[in-house]
Structures are given as structure tokens and as C-alpha cells.
C-alpha atoms as a PDB file:
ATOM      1  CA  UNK A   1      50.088  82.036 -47.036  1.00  0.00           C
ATOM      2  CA  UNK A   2      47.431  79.700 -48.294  1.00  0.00           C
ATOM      3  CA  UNK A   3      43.640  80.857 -47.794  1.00  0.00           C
ATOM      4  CA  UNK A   4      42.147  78.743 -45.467  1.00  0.00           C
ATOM      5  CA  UNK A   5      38.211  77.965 -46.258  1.00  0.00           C
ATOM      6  CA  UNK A   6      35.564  76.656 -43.183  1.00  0.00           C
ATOM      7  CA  UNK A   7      32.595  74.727 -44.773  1.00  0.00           C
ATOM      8  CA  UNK A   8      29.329  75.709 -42.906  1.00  0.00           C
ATOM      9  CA  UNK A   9      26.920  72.474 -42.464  1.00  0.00           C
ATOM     10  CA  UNK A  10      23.275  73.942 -42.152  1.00  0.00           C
ATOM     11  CA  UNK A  11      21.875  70.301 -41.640  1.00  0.00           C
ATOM     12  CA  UNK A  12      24.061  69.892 -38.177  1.00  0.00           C
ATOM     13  CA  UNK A  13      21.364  70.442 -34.818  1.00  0.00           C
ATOM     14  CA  UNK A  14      23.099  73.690 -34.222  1.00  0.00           C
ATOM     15  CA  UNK A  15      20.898  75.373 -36.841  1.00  0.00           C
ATOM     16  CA  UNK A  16      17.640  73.300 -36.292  1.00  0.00           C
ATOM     17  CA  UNK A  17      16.051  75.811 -34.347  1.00  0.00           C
ATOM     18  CA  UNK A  18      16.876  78.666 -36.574  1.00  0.00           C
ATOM     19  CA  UNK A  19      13.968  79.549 -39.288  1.00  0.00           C
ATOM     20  CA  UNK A  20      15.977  82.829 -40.236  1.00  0.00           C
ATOM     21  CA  UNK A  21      19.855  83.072 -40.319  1.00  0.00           C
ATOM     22  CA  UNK A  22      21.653  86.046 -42.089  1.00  0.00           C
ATOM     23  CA  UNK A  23      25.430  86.040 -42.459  1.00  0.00           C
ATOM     24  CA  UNK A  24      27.631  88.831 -43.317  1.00  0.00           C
ATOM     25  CA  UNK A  25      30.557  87.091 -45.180  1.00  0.00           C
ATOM     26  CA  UNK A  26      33.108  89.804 -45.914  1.00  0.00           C
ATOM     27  CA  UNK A  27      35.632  87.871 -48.308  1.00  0.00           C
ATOM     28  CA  UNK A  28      39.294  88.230 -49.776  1.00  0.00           C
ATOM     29  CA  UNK A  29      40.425  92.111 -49.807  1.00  0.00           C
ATOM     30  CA  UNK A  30      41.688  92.123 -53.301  1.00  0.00           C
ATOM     31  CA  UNK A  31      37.939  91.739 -54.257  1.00  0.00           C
ATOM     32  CA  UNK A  32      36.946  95.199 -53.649  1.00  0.00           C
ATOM     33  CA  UNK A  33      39.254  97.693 -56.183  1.00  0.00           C
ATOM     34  CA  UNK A  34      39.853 101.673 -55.395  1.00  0.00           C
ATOM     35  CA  UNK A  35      37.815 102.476 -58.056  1.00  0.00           C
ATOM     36  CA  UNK A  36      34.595 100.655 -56.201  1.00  0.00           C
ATOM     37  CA  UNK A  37      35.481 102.579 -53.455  1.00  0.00           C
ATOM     38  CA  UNK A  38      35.349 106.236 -54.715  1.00  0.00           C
ATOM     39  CA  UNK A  39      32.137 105.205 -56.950  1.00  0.00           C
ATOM     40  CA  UNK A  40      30.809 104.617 -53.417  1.00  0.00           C
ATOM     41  CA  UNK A  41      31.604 107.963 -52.070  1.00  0.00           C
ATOM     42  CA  UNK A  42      30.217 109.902 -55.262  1.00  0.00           C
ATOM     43  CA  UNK A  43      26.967 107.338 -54.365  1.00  0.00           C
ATOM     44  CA  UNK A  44      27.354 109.039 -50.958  1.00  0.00           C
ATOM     45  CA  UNK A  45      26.239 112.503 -51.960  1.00  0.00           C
ATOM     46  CA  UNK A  46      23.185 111.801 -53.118  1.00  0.00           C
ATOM     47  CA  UNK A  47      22.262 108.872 -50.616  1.00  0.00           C
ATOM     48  CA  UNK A  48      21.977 110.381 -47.385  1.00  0.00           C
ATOM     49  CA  UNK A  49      22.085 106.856 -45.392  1.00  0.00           C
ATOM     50  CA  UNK A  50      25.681 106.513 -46.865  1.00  0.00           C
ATOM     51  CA  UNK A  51      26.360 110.076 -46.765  1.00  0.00           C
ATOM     52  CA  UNK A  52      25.589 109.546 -42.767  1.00  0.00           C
ATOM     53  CA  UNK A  53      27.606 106.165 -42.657  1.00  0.00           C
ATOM     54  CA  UNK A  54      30.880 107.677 -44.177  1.00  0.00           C
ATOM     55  CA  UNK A  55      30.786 110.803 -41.950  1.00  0.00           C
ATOM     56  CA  UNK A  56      30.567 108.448 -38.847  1.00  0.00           C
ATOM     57  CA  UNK A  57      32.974 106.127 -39.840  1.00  0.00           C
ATOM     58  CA  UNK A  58      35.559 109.024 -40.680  1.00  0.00           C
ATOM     59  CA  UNK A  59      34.772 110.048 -37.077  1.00  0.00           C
ATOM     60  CA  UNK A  60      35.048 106.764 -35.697  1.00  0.00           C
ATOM     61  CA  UNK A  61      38.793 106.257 -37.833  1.00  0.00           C
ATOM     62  CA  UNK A  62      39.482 109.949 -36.271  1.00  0.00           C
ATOM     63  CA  UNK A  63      39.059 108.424 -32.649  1.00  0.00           C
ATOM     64  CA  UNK A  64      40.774 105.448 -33.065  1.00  0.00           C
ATOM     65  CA  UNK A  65      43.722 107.081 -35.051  1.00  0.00           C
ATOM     66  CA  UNK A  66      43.909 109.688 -31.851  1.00  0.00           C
ATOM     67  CA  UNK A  67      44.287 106.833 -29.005  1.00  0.00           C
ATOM     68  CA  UNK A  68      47.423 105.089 -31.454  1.00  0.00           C
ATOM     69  CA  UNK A  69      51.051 105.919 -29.984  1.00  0.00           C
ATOM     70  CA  UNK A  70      52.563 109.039 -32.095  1.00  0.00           C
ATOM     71  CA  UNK A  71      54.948 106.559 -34.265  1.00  0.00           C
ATOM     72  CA  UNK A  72      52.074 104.720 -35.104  1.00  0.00           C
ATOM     73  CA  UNK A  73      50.094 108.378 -35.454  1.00  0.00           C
ATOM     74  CA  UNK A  74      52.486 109.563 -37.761  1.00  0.00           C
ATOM     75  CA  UNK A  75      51.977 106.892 -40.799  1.00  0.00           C
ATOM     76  CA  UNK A  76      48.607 107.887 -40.900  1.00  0.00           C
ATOM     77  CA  UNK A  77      47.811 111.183 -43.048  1.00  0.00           C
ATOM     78  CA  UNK A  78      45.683 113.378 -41.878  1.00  0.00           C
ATOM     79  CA  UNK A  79      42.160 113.641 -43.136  1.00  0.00           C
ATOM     80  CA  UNK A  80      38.674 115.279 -42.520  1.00  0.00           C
ATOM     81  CA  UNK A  81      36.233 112.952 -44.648  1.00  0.00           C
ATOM     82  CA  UNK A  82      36.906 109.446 -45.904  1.00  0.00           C
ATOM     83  CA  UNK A  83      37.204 110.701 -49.208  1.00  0.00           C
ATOM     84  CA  UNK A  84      39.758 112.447 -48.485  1.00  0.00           C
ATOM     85  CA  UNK A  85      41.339 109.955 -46.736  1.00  0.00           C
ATOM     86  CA  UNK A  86      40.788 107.193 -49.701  1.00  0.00           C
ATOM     87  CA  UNK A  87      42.856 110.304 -52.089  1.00  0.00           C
ATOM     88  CA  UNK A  88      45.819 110.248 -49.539  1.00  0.00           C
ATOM     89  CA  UNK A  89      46.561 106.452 -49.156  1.00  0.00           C
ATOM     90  CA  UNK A  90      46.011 106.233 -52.517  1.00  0.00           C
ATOM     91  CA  UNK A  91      49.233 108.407 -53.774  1.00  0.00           C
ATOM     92  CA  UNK A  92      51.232 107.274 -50.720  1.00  0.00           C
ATOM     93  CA  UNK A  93      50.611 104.019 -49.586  1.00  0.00           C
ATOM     94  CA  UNK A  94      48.899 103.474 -46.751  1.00  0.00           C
ATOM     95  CA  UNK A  95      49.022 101.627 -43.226  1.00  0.00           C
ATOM     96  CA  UNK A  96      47.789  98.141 -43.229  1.00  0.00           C
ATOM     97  CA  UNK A  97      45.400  99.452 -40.906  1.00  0.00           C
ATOM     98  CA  UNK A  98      43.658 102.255 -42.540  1.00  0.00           C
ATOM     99  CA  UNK A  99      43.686  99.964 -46.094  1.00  0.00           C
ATOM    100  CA  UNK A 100      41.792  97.094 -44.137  1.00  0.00           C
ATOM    101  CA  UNK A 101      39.643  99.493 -42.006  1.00  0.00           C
ATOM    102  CA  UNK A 102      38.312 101.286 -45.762  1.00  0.00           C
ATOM    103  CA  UNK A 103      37.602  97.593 -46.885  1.00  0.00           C
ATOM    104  CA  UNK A 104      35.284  96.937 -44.296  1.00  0.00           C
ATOM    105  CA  UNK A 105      33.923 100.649 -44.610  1.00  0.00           C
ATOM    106  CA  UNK A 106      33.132  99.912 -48.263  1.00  0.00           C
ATOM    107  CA  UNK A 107      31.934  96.757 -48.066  1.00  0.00           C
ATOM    108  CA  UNK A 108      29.475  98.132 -44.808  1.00  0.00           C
ATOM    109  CA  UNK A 109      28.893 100.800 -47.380  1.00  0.00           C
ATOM    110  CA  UNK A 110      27.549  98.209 -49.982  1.00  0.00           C
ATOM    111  CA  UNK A 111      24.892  97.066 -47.769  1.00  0.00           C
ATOM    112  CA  UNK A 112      23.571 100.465 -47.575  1.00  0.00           C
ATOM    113  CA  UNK A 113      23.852 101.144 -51.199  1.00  0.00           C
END
């Protein structure tokens, strides 16, 4: 399937009364590699605001993984901290899911870096 790509025109009256905009473009998925992904959780150990962001978000996955029907449950392995849970899908595989919902953690996670 062919990327599709929306140009943004500042100039249009939607924007005139904007002095300040900020955007949060998350791009392609292939852009952030497994290796970025585990430097961020060694970065999390020492930065507490990350340390705090990847403890909430494994608690957040946890809760959202719990409501799923058991089939859907049962792709999922089990995990404690994101880490953890980056290690497993690694070796494995993983559900579409869980590999889009650790893009968006990590690039969250790059914000905070």
C-alpha cells in the first residue's frame, strides 16, 4: 500500500489566529529500530521522568491487554516492565498491537529524553 502524504498550508485563515502551533508528527514505523528502543530503556534508569513514563505505560499496556478477549490475550506474552516486554516480542514476534503500541511508547519516550 502506497504512503499517502497531506500537505499542511500554514498561510490558509485557519492558522491566522494562531501565534504558537506545536505538532507532534509521529512518522513511518520502520523509522524507529529495536536497538533505539532498548537504548531508551537503559536512558530510563538514570532519567527518572522516563523511568516514570515507562512504568506507566507498562501499566497502562497491562490494563488494556486485561480487557482483550482471551484469544486475543493469549498472543500477548506476559510481562512486568516494558523492557521486558520489548525482550519477549523481540525473540517471538509480536502482535501488531503491542509492536505499534512500543512505537508510540518510544517515540513519547523521545520527547522526554
Amino acid at each position: 500500500m502506497e504512503a499517502q502524504h497531506r500537505i499542511l498550508d500554514i498561510s490558509s485563515p485557519l492558522f491566522a489566529n494562531m501565534s504558537e502551533m506545536r505538532l507532534l508528527l509521529f512518522g513511518d514505523g520502520f523509522l524507529v529500530s529495536r536497538g533505539h528502543i532498548q537504548a531508551q530503556v537503559l536512558e530510563s534508569r538514570v532519567n527518572p521522568f522516563l523511568g516514570l513514563f515507562f512504568q506507566r505505560s507498562g501499566d497502562a499496556l497491562r490494563h488494556e491487554i486485561a480487557l482483550l478477549p482471551p484469544l486475543q490475550r493469549s498472543l500477548i506474552p506476559a510481562f512486568h516492565t516494558i523492557d521486558e516486554l520489548h525482550e519477549r516480542t523481540k525473540t517471538t514476534g509480536a502482535h501488531a498491537g503491542i509492536q505499534n503500541a512500543l512505537l508510540c511508547i518510544s517515540q513519547l519516550a523521545h520527547y522526554i529524553e
